[in-house]
Protein backbone atom coordinates (compact mmCIF):
# COMPACT_ATOMS: atom_id res chain seq x y z
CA UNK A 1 39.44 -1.08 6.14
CA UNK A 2 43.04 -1.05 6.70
CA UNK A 3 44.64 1.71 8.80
CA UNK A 4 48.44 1.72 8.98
CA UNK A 5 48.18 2.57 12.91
CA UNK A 6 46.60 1.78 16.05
CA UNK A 7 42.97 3.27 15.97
CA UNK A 8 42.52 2.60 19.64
CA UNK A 9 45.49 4.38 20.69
CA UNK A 10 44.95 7.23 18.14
CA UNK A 11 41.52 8.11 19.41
CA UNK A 12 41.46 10.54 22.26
CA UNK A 13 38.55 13.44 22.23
CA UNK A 14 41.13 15.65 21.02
CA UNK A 15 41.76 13.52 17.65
CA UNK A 16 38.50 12.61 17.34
CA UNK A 17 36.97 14.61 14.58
CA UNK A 18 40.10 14.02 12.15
CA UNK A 19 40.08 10.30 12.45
CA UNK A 20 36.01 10.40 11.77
CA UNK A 21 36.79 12.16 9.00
CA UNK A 22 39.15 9.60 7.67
CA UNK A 23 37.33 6.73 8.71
CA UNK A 24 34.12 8.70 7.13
CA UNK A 25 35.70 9.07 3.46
CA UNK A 26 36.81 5.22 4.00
CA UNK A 27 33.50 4.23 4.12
CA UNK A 28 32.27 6.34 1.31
CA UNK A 29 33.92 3.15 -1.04
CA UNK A 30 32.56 0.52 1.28
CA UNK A 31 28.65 1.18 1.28
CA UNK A 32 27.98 0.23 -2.08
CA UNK A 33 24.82 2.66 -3.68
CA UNK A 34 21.15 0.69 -4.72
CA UNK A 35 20.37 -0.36 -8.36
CA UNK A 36 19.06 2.59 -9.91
CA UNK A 37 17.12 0.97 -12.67
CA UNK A 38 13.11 0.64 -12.49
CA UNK A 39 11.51 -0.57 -9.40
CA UNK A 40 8.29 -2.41 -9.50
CA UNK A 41 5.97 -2.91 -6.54
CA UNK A 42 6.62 -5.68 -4.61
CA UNK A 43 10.16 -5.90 -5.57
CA UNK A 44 13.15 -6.46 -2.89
CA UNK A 45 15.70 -4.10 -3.57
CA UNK A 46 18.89 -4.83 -1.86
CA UNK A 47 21.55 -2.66 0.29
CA UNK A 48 24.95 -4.07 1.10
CA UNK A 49 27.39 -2.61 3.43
CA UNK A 50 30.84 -3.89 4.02
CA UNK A 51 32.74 -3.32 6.97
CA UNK A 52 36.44 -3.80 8.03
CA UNK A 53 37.21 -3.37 11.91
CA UNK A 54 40.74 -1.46 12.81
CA UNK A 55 43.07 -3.63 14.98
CA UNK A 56 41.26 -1.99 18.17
CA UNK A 57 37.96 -3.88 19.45
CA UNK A 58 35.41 -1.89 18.84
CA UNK A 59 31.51 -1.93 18.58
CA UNK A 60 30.39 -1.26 14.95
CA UNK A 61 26.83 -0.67 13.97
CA UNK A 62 25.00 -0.17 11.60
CA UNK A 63 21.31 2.45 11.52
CA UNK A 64 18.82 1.84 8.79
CA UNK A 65 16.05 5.00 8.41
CA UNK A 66 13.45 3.93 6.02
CA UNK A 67 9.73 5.34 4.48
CA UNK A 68 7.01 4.01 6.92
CA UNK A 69 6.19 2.34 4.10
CA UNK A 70 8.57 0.21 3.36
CA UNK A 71 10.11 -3.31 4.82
CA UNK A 72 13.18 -4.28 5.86
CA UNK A 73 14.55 -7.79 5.78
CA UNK A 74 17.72 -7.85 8.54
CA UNK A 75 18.70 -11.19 6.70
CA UNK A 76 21.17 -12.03 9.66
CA UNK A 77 18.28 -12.41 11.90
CA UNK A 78 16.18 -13.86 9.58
CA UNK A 79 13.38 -11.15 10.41
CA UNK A 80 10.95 -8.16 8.47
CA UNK A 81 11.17 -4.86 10.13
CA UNK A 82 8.50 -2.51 9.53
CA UNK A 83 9.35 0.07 12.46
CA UNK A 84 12.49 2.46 11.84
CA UNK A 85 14.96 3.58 12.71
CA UNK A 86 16.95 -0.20 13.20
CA UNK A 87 20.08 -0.29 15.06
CA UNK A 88 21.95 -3.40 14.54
CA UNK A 89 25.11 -4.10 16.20
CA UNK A 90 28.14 -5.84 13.97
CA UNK A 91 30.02 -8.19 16.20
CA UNK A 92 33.64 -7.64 14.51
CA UNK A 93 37.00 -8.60 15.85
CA UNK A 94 39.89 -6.53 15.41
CA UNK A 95 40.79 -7.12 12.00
CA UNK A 96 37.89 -8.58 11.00
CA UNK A 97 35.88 -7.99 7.76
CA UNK A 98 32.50 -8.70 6.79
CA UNK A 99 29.54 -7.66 4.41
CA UNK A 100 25.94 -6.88 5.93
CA UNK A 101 23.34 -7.34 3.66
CA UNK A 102 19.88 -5.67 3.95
CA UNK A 103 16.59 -5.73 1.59
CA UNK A 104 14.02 -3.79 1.64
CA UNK A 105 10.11 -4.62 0.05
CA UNK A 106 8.52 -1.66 -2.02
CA UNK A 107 4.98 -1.20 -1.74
CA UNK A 108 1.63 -0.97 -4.36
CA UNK A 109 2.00 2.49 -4.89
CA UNK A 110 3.86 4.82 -7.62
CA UNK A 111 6.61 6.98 -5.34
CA UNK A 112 9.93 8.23 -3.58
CA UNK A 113 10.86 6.09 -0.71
CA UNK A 114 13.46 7.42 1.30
CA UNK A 115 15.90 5.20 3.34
CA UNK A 116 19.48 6.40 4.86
CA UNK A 117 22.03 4.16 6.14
CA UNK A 118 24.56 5.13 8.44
CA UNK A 119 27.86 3.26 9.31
CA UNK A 120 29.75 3.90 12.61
CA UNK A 121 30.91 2.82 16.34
CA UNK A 122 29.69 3.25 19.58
CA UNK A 123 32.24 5.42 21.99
CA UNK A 124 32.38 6.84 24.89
CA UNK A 125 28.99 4.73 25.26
CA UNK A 126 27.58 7.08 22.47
CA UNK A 127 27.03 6.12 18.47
CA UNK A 128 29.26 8.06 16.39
CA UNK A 129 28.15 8.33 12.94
CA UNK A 130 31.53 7.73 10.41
CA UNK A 131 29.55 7.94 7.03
CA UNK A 132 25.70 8.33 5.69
CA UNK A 133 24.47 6.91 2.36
CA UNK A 134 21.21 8.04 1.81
CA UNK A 135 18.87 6.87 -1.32
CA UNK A 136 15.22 7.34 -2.71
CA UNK A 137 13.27 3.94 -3.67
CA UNK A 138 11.66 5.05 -6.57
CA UNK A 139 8.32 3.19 -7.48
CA UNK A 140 7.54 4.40 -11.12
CA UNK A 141 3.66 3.20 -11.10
CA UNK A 142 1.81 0.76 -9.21
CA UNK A 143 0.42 -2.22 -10.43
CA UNK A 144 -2.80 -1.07 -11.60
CA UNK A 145 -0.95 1.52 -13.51
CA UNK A 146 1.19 -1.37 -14.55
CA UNK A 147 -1.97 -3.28 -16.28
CA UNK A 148 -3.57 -0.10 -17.72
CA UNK A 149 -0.05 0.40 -19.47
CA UNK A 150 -0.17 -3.21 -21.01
CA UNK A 151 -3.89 -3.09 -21.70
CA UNK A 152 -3.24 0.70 -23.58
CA UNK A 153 -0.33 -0.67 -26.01
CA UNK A 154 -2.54 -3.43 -26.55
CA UNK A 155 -5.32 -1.35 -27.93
CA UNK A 156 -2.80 0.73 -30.37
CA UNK A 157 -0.93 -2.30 -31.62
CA UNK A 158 -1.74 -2.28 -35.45
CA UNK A 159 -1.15 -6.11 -36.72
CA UNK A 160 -2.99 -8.23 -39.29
CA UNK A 161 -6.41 -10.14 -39.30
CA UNK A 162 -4.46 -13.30 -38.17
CA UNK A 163 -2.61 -11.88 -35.11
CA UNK A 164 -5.73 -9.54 -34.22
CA UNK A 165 -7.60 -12.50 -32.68
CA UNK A 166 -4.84 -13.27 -30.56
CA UNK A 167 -4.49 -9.37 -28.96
CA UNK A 168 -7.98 -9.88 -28.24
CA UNK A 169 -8.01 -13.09 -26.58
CA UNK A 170 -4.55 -11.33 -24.72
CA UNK A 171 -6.75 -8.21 -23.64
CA UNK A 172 -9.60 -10.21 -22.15
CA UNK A 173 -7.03 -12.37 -20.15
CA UNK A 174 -5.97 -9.47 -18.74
CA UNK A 175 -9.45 -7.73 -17.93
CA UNK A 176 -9.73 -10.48 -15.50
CA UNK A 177 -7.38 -9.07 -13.99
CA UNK A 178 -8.61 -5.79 -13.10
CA UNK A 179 -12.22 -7.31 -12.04
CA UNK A 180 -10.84 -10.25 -10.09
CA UNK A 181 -10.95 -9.21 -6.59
CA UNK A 182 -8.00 -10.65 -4.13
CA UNK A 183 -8.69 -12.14 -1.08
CA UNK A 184 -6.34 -14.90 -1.11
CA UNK A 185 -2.92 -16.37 -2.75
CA UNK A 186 -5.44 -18.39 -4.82
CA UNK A 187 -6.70 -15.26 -6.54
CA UNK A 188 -3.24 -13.98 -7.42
CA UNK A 189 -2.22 -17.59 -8.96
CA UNK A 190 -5.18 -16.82 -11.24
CA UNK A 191 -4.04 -13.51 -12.13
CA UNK A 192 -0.30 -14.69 -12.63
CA UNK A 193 -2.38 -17.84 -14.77
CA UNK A 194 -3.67 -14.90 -16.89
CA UNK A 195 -0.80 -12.99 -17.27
CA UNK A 196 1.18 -16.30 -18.61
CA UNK A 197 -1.91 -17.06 -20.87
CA UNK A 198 -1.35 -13.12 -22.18
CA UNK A 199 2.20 -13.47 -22.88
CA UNK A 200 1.69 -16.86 -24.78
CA UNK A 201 -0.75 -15.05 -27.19
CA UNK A 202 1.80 -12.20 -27.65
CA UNK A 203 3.92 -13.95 -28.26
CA UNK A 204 2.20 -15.49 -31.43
CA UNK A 205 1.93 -12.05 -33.35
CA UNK A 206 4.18 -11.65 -36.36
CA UNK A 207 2.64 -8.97 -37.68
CA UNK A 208 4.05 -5.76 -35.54
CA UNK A 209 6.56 -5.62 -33.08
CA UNK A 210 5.77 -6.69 -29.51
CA UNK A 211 8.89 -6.27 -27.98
CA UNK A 212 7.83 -3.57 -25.57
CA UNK A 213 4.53 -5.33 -24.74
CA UNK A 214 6.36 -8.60 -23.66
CA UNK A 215 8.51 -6.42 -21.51
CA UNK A 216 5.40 -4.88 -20.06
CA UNK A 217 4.02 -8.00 -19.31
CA UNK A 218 7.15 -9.39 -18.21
CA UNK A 219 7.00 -6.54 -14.99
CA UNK A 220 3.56 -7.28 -14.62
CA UNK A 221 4.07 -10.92 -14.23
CA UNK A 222 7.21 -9.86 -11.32
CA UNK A 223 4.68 -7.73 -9.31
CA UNK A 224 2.27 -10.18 -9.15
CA UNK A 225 4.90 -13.47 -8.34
CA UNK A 226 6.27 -10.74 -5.48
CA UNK A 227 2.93 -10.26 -3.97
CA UNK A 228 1.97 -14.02 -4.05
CA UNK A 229 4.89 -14.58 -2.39
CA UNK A 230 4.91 -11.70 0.38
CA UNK A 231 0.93 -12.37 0.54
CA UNK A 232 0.60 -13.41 4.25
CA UNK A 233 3.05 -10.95 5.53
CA UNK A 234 2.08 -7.81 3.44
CA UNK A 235 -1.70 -8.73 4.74
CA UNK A 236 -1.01 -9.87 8.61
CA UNK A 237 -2.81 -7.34 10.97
């Protein structure tokens, strides 16, 4: 952020509120909005905010406001956050410009997730907020939903004798599924297992078009890698 003055000297209590304002519609370009295509469970969905420090040393931070459910990865710190709000300070010198990158972990249920992020400096040993982005995780289903989606498009697929064997052998796979409970990473390698062994049998049909399916499957198989992976943290007391 590039000011063609001295910030430091320009900021007295009386100039305050027009320099926010500038500063504020500055930062409207520099915190970039979320992806807004679909969101599965389990699925890190990333927030990046750039910064660019006037010539004057000052103390940026940065204040992440997020759904209770939800978790934040401060990837700095190398740390999950599960309690909001987060204030982070952003060590900048004067001239100095840098990119912050947060992530935050969507849970197993179908909803809107709020989160707000909001950009500014401390002064007069108080934070003063130069720009808000807010934005609304949206989880379309969860990932029972998810399999009963698959299993339904399954059932209504019209294909030959040949390929009809192999939908079948792809809808018990993924019965086990639904009936396998989970108690460990084990279990969801098995249900991952399945989900592979589903998508090779697709995959084999000639007779109608699968495209969608394979997609389905495809999200299925993402939920289920993102909760193996997240398994001991998404499960610690």
């Amino acid at each position: 952020m590039y000011f063609a003055f001295d910030l430091g000297m320009m900021l007295t209590d009386e100039s305050f509120e027009m320099i926010a304002d500038l500063m504020g519609r500055v930062f409207d370009y520099m915190i970039e909005g979320r992806d807004a295509k679909m969101i599965y469970p389990w699925q890190v969905v990333p927030v990046e905010v750039s910064l660019e420090s006037s010539m004057t040393d000052y103390n940026y931070q940065i204040i992440e406001t997020f759904s209770e459910d939800l978790f934040l990865y401060d990837q700095p710190n190398r740390q999950w956050i599960s309690s909001s709000p987060v204030q982070l300070d952003i060590g900048l010198s004067p001239g100095e410009k840098t990119i912050r990158y947060f992530y935050y972990l969507t849970p197993d249920m179908a909803g809107f997730y709020p989160t707000e992020t909001q950009a500014g400096i401390m002064f007069n040993e108080q934070f003063v907020n130069l720009n808000t982005c807010e934005f609304d995780i949206q989880v379309e289903s969860d990932r029972v939903g998810l399999l009963d989606a698959v299993l339904f498009d399954l059932d209504e697929l019209v294909v030959d004798k040949k390929d009809l064997s192999s939908i079948n052998t792809a809808g018990k796979s993924l019965e086990n599924i639904r009936t396998r409970p989970v108690n460990s990473k084990a279990d969801i390698s098995k249900n991952i297992s399945d989900i592979t062994f589903a998508i090779h049998k697709i995959v084999q049909v000639s007779s109608a078009d699968t495209t969608l399916i394979r997609l389905e499957l495809d999200g299925l198989l993402r939920v289920e890698a993102g909760r193996y992976y997240y398994y001991d943290m998404i499960t610690a007391p």
